[in-house]
PDB file of N, CA and C in Angstrom:
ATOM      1  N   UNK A   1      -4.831 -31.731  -1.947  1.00  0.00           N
ATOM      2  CA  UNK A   1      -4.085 -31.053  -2.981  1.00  0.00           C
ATOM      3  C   UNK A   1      -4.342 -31.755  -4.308  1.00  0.00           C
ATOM      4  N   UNK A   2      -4.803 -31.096  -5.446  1.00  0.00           N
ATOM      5  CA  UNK A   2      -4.508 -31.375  -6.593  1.00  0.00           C
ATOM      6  C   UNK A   2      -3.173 -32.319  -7.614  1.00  0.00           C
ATOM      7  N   UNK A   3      -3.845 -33.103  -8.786  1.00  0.00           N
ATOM      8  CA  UNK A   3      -2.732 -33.571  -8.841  1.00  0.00           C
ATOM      9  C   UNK A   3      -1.702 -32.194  -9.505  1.00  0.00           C
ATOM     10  N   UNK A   4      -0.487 -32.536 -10.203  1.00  0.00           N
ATOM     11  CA  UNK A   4       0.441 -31.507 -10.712  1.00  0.00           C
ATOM     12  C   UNK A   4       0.992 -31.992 -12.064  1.00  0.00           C
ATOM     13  N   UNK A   5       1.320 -31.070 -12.938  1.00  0.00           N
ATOM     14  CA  UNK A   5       1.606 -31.393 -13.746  1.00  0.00           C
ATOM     15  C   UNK A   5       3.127 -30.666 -14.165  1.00  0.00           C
ATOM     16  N   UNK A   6       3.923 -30.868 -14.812  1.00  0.00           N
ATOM     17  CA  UNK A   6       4.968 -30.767 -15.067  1.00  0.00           C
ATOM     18  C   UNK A   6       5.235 -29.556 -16.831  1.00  0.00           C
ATOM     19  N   UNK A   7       6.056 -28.863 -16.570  1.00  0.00           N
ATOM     20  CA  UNK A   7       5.887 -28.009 -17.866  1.00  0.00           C
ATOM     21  C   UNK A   7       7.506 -27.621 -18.041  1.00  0.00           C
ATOM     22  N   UNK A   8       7.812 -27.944 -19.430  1.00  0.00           N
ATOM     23  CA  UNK A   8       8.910 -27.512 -19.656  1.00  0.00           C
ATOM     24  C   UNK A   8       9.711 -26.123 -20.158  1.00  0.00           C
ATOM     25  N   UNK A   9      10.546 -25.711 -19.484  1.00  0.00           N
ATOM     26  CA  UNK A   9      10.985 -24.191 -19.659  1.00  0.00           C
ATOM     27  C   UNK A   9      12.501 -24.382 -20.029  1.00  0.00           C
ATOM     28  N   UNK A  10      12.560 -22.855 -21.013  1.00  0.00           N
ATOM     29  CA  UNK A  10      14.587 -23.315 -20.987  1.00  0.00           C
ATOM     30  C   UNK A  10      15.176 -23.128 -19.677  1.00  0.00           C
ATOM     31  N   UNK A  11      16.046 -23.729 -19.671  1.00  0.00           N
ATOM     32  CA  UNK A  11      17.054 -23.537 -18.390  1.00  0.00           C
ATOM     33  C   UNK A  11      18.191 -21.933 -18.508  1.00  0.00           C
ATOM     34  N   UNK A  12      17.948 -21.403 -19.864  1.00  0.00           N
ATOM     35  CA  UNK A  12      18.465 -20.319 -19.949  1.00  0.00           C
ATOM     36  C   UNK A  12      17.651 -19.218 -18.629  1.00  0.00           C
ATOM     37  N   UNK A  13      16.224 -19.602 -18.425  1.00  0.00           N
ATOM     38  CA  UNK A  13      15.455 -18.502 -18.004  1.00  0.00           C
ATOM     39  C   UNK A  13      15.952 -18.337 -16.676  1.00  0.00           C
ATOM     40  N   UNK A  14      16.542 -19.852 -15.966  1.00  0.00           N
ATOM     41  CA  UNK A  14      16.642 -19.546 -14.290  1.00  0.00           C
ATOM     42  C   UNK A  14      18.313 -18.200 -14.340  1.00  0.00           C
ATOM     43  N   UNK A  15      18.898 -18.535 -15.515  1.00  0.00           N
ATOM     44  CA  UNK A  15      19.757 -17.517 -15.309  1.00  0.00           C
ATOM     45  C   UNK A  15      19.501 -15.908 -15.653  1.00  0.00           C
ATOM     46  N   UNK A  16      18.754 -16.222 -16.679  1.00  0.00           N
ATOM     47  CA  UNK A  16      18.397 -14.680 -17.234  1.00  0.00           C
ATOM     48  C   UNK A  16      17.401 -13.662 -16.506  1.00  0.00           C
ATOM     49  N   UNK A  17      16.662 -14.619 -15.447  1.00  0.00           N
ATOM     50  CA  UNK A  17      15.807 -13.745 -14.540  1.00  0.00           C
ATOM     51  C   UNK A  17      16.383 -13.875 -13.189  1.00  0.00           C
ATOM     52  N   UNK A  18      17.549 -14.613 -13.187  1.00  0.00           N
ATOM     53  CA  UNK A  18      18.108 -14.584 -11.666  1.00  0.00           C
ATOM     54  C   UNK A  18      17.428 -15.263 -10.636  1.00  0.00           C
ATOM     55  N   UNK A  19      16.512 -15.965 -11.153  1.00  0.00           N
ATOM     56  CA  UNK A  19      15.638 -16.886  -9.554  1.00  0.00           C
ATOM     57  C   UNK A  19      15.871 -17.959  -9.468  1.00  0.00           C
ATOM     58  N   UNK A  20      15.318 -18.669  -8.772  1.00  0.00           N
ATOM     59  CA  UNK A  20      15.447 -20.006  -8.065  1.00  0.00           C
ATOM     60  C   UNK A  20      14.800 -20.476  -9.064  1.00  0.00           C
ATOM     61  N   UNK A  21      14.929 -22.249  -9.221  1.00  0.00           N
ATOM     62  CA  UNK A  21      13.848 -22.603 -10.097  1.00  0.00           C
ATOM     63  C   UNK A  21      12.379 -22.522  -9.237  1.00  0.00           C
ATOM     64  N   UNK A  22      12.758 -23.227  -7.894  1.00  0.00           N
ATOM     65  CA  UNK A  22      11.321 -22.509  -7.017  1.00  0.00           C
ATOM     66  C   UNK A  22      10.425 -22.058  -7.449  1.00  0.00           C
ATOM     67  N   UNK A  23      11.318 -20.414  -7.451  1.00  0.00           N
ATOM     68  CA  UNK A  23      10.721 -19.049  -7.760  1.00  0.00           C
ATOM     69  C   UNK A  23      10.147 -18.493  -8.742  1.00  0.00           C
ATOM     70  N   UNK A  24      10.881 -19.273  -9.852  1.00  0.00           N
ATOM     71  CA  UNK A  24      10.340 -19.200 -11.142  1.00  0.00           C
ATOM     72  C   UNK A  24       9.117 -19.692 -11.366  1.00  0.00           C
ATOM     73  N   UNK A  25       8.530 -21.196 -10.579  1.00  0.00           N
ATOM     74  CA  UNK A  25       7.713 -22.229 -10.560  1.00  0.00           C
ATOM     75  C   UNK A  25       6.735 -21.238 -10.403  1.00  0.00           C
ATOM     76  N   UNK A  26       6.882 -20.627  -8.734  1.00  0.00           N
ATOM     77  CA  UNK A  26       6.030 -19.840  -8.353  1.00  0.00           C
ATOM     78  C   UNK A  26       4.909 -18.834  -9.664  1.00  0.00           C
ATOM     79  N   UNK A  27       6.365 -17.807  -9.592  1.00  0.00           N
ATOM     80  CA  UNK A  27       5.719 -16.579 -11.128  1.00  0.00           C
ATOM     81  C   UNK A  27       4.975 -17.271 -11.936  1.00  0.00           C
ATOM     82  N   UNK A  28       5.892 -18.440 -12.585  1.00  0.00           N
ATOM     83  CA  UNK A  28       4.976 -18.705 -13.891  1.00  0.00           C
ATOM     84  C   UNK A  28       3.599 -19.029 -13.637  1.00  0.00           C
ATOM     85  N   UNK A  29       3.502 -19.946 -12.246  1.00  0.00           N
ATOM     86  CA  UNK A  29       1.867 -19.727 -11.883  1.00  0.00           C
ATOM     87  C   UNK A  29       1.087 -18.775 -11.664  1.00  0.00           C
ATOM     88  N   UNK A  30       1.625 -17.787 -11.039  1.00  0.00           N
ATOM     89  CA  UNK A  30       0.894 -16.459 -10.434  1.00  0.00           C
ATOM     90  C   UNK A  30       0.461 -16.265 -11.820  1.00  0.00           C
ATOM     91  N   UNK A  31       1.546 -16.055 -13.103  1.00  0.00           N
ATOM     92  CA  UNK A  31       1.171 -15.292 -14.114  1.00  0.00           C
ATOM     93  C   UNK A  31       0.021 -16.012 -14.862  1.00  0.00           C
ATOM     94  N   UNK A  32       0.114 -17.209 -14.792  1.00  0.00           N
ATOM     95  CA  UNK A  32      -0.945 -18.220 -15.566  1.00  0.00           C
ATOM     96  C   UNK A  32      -2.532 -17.968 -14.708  1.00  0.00           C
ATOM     97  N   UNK A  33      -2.687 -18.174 -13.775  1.00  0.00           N
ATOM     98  CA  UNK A  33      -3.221 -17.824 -12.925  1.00  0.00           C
ATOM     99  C   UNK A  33      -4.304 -16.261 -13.008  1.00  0.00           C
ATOM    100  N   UNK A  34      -3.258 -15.701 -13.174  1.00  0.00           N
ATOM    101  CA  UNK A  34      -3.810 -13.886 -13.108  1.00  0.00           C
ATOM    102  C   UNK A  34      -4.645 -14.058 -14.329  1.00  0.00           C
ATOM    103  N   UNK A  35      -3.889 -14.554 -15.356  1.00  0.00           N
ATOM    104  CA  UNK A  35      -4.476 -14.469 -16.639  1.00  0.00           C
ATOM    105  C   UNK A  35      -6.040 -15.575 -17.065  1.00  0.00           C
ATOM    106  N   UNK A  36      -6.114 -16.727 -16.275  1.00  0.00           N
ATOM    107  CA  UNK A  36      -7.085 -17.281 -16.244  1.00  0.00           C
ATOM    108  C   UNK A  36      -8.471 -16.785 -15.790  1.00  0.00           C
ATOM    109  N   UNK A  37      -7.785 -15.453 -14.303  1.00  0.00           N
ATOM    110  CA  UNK A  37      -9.086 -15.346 -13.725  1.00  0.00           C
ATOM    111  C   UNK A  37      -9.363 -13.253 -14.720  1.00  0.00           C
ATOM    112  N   UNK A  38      -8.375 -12.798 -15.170  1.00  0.00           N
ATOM    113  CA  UNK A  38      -8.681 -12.042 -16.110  1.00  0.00           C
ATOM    114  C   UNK A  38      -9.963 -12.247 -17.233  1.00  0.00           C
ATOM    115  N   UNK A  39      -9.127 -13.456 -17.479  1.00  0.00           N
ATOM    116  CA  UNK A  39     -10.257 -13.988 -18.708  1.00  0.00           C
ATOM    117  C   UNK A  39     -11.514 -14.596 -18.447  1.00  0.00           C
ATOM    118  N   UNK A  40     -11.439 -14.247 -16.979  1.00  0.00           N
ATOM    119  CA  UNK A  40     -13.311 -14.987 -16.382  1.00  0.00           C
ATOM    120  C   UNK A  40     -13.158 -16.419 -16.169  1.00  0.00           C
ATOM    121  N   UNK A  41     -12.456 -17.064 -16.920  1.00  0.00           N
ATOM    122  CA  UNK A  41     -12.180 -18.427 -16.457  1.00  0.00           C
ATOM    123  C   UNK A  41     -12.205 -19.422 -15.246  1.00  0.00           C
ATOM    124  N   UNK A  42     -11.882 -18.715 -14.163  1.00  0.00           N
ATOM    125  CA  UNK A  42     -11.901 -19.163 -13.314  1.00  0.00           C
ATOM    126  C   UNK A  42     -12.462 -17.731 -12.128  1.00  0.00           C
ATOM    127  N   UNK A  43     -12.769 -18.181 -11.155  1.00  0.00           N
ATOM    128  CA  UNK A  43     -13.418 -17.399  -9.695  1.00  0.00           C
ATOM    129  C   UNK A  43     -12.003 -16.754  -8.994  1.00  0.00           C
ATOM    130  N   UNK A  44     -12.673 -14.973  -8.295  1.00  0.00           N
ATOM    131  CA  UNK A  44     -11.284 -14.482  -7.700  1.00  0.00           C
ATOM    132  C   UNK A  44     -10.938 -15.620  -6.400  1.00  0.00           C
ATOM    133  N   UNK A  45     -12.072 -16.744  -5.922  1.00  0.00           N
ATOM    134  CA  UNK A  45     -11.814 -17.306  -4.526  1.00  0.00           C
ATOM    135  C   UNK A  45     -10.515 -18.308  -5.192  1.00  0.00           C
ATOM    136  N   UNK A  46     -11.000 -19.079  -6.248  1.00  0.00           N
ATOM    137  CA  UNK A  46     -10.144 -19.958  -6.896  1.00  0.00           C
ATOM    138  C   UNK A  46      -8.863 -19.598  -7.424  1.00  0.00           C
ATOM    139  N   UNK A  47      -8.634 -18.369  -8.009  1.00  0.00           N
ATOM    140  CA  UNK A  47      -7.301 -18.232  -8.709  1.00  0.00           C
ATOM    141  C   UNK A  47      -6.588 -17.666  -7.209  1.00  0.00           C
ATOM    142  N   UNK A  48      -7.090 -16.980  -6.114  1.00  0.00           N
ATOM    143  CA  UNK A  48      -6.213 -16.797  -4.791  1.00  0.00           C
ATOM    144  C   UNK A  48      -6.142 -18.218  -4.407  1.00  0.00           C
ATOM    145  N   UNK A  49      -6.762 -18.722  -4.272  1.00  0.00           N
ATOM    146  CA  UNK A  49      -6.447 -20.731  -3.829  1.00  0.00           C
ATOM    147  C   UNK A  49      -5.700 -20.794  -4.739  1.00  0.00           C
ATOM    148  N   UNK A  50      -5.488 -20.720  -5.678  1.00  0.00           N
ATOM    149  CA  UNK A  50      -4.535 -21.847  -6.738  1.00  0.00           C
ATOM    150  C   UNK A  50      -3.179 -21.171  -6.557  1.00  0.00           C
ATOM    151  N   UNK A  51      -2.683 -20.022  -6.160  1.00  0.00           N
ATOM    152  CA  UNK A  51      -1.869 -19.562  -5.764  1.00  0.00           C
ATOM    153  C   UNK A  51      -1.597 -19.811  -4.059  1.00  0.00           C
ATOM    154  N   UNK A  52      -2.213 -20.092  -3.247  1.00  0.00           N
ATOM    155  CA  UNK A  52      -2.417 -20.073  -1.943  1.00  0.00           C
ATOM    156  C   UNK A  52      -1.605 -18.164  -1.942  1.00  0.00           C
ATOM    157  N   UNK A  53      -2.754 -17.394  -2.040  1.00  0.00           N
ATOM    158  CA  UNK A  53      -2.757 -16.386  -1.488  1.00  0.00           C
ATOM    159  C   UNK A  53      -3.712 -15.977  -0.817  1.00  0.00           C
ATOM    160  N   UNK A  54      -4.077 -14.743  -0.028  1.00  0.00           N
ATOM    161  CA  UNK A  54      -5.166 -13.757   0.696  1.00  0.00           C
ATOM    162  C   UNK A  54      -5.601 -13.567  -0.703  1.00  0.00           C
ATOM    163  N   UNK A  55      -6.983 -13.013  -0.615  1.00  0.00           N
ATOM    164  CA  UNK A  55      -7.453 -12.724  -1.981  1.00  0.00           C
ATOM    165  C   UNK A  55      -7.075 -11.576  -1.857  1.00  0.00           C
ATOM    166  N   UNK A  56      -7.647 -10.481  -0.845  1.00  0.00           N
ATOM    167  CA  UNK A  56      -6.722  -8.841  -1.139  1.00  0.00           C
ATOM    168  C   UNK A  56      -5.161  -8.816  -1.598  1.00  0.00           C
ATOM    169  N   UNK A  57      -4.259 -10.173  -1.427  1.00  0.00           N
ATOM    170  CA  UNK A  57      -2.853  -9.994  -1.890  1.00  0.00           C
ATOM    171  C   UNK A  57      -3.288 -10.458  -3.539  1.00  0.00           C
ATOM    172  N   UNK A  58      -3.639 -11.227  -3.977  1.00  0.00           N
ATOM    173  CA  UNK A  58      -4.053 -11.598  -5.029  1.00  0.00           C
ATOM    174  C   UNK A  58      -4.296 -10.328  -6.056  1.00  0.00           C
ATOM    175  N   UNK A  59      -5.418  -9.843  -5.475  1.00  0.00           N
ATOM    176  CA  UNK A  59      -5.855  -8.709  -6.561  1.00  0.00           C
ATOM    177  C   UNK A  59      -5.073  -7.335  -6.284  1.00  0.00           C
ATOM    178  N   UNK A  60      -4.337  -7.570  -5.454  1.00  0.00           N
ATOM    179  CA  UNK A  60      -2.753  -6.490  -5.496  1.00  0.00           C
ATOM    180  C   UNK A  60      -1.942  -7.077  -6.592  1.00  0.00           C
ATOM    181  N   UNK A  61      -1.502  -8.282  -6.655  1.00  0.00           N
ATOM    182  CA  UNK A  61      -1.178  -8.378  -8.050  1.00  0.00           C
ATOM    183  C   UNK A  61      -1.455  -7.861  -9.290  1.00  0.00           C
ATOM    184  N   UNK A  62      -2.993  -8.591  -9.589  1.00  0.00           N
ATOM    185  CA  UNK A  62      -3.577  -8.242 -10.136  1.00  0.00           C
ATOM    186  C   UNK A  62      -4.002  -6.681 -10.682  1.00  0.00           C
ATOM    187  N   UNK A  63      -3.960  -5.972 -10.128  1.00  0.00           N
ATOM    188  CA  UNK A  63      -3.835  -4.597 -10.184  1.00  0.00           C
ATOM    189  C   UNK A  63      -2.648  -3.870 -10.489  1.00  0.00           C
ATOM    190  N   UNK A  64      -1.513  -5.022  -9.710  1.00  0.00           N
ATOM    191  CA  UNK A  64      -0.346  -3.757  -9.868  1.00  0.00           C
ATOM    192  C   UNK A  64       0.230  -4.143 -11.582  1.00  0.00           C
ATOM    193  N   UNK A  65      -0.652  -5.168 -11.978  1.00  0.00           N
ATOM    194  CA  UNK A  65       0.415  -5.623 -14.003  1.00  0.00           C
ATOM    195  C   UNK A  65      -1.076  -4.769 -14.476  1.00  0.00           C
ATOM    196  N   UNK A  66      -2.314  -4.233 -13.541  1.00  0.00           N
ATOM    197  CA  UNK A  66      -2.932  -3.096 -14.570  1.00  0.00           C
ATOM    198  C   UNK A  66      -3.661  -4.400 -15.905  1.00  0.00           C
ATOM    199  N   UNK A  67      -4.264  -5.293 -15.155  1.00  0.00           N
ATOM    200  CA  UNK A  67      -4.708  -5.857 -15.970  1.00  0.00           C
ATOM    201  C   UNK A  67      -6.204  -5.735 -15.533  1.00  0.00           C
ATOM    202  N   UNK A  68      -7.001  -6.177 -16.601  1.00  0.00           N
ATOM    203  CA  UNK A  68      -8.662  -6.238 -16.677  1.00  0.00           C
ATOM    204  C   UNK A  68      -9.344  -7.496 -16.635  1.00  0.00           C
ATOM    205  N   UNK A  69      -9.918  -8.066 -15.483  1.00  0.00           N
ATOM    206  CA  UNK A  69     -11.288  -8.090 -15.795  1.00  0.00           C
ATOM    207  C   UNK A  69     -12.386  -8.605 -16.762  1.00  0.00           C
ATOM    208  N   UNK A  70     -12.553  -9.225 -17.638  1.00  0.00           N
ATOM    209  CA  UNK A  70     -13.593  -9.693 -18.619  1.00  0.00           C
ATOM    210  C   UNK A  70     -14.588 -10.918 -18.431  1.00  0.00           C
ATOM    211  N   UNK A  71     -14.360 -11.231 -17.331  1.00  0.00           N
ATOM    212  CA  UNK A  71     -15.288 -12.207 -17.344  1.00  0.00           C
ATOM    213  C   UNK A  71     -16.131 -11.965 -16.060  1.00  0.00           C
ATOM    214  N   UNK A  72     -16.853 -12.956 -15.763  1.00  0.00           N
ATOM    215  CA  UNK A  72     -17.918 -12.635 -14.041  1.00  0.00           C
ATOM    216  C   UNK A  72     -18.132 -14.008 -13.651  1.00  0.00           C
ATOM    217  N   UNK A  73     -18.800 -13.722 -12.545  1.00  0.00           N
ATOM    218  CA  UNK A  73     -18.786 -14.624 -11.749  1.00  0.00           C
ATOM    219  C   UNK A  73     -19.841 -16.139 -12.073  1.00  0.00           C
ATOM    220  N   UNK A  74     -19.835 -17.570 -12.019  1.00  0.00           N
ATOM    221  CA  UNK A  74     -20.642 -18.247 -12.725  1.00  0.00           C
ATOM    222  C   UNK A  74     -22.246 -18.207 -11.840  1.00  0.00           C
ATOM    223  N   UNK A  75     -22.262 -17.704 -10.759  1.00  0.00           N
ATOM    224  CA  UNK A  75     -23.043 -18.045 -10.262  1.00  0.00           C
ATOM    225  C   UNK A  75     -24.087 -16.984  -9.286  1.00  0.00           C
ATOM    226  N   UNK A  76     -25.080 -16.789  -8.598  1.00  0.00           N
ATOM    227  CA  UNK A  76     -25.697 -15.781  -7.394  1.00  0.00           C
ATOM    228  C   UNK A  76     -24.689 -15.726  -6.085  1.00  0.00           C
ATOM    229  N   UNK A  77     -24.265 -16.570  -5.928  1.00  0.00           N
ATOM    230  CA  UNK A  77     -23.249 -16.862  -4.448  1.00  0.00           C
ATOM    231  C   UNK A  77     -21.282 -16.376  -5.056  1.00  0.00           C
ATOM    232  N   UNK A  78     -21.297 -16.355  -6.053  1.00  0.00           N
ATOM    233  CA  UNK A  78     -19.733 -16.547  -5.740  1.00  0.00           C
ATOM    234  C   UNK A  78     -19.506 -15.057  -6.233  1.00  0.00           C
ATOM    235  N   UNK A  79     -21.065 -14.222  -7.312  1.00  0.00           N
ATOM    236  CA  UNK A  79     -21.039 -12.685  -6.972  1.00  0.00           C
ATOM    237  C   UNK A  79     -20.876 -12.133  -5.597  1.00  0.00           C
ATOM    238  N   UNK A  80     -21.787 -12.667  -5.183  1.00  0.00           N
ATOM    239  CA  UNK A  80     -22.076 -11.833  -3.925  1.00  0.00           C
ATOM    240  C   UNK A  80     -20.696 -12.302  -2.923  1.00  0.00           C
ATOM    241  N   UNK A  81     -20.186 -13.507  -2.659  1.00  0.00           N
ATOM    242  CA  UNK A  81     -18.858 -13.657  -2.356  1.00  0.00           C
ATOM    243  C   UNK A  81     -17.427 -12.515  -2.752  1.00  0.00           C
ATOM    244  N   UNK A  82     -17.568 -12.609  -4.428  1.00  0.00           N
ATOM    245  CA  UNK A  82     -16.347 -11.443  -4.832  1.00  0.00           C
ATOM    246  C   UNK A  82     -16.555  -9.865  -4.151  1.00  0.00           C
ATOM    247  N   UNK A  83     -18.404  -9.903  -4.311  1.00  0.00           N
ATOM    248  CA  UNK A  83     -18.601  -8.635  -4.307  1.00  0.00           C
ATOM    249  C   UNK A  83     -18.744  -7.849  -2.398  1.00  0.00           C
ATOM    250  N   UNK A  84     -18.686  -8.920  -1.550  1.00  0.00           N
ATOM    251  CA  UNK A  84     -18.030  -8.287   0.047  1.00  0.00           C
ATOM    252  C   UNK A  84     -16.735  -8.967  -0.107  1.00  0.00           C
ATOM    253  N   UNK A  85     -16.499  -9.524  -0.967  1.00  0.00           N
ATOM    254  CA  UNK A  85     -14.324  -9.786  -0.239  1.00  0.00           C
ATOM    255  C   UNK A  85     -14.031  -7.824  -0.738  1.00  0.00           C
ATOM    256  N   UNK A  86     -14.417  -7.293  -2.099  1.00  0.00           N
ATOM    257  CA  UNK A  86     -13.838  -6.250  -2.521  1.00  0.00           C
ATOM    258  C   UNK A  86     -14.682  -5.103  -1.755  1.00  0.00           C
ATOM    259  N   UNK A  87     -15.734  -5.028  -1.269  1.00  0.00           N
ATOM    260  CA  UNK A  87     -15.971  -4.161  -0.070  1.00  0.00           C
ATOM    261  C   UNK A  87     -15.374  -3.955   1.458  1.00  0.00           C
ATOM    262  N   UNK A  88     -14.727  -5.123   1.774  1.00  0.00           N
ATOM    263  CA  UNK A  88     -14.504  -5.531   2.532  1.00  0.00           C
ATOM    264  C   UNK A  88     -12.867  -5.156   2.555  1.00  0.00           C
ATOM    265  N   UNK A  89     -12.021  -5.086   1.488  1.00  0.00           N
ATOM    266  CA  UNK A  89     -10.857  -4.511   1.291  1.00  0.00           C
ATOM    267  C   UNK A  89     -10.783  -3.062   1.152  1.00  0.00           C
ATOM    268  N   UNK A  90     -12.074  -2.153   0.126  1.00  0.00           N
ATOM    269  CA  UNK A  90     -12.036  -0.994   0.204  1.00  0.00           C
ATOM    270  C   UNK A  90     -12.258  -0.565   1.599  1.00  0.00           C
ATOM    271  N   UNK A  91     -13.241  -0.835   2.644  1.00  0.00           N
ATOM    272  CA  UNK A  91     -13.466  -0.555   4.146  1.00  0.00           C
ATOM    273  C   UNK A  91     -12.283  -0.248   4.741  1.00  0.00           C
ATOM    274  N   UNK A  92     -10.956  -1.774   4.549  1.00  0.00           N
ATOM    275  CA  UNK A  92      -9.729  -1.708   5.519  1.00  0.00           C
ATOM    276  C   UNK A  92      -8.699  -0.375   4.581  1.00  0.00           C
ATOM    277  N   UNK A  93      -8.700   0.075   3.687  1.00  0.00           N
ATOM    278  CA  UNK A  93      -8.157   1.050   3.201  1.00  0.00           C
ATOM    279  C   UNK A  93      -8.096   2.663   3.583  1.00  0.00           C
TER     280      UNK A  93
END
């Protein structure tokens, strides 16, 4: 495991969104996360690891906030990796 780093939020938010701080921990990563691998920044294998999700749950996220896409993959292998995980989800559909 990676080391971790610590980020400060108001304490107004655990009341105003009703979650756990947990839970909150959770979102704010998913959302940081979604948005990293949006921006190409990072690989779909990596931003589902950094969340510990399935990658098909991942890009259900990803899909359901209707976000895009702009960046690609750094390499010949981690295309062809993205490109049967998302064949491989349209098939089970």
């Amino acid at each position: 495991m990676s080391e971790k780093i610590n980020i400060k939020l108001p304490v107004d938010l655990l009341e105003l969104t009703g979650l756990s701080f947990k839970r909150l921990e959770e979102k704010n990563l998913l959302i940081w996360v979604l948005e990293l691998y949006s921006e190409g920044k990072i690989t779909l294998s990596k931003a589902a690891n950094l969340v510990q999700m399935k990658v098909d749950n991942f890009l259900s996220e990803f899909q359901k906030r209707h976000l895009k896409h702009v960046g690609g993959p750094e390499t010949l292998q981690e295309a062809q990796k993205d490109f049967d995980t998302i064949q491989s989800l349209h098939k089970d559909r």
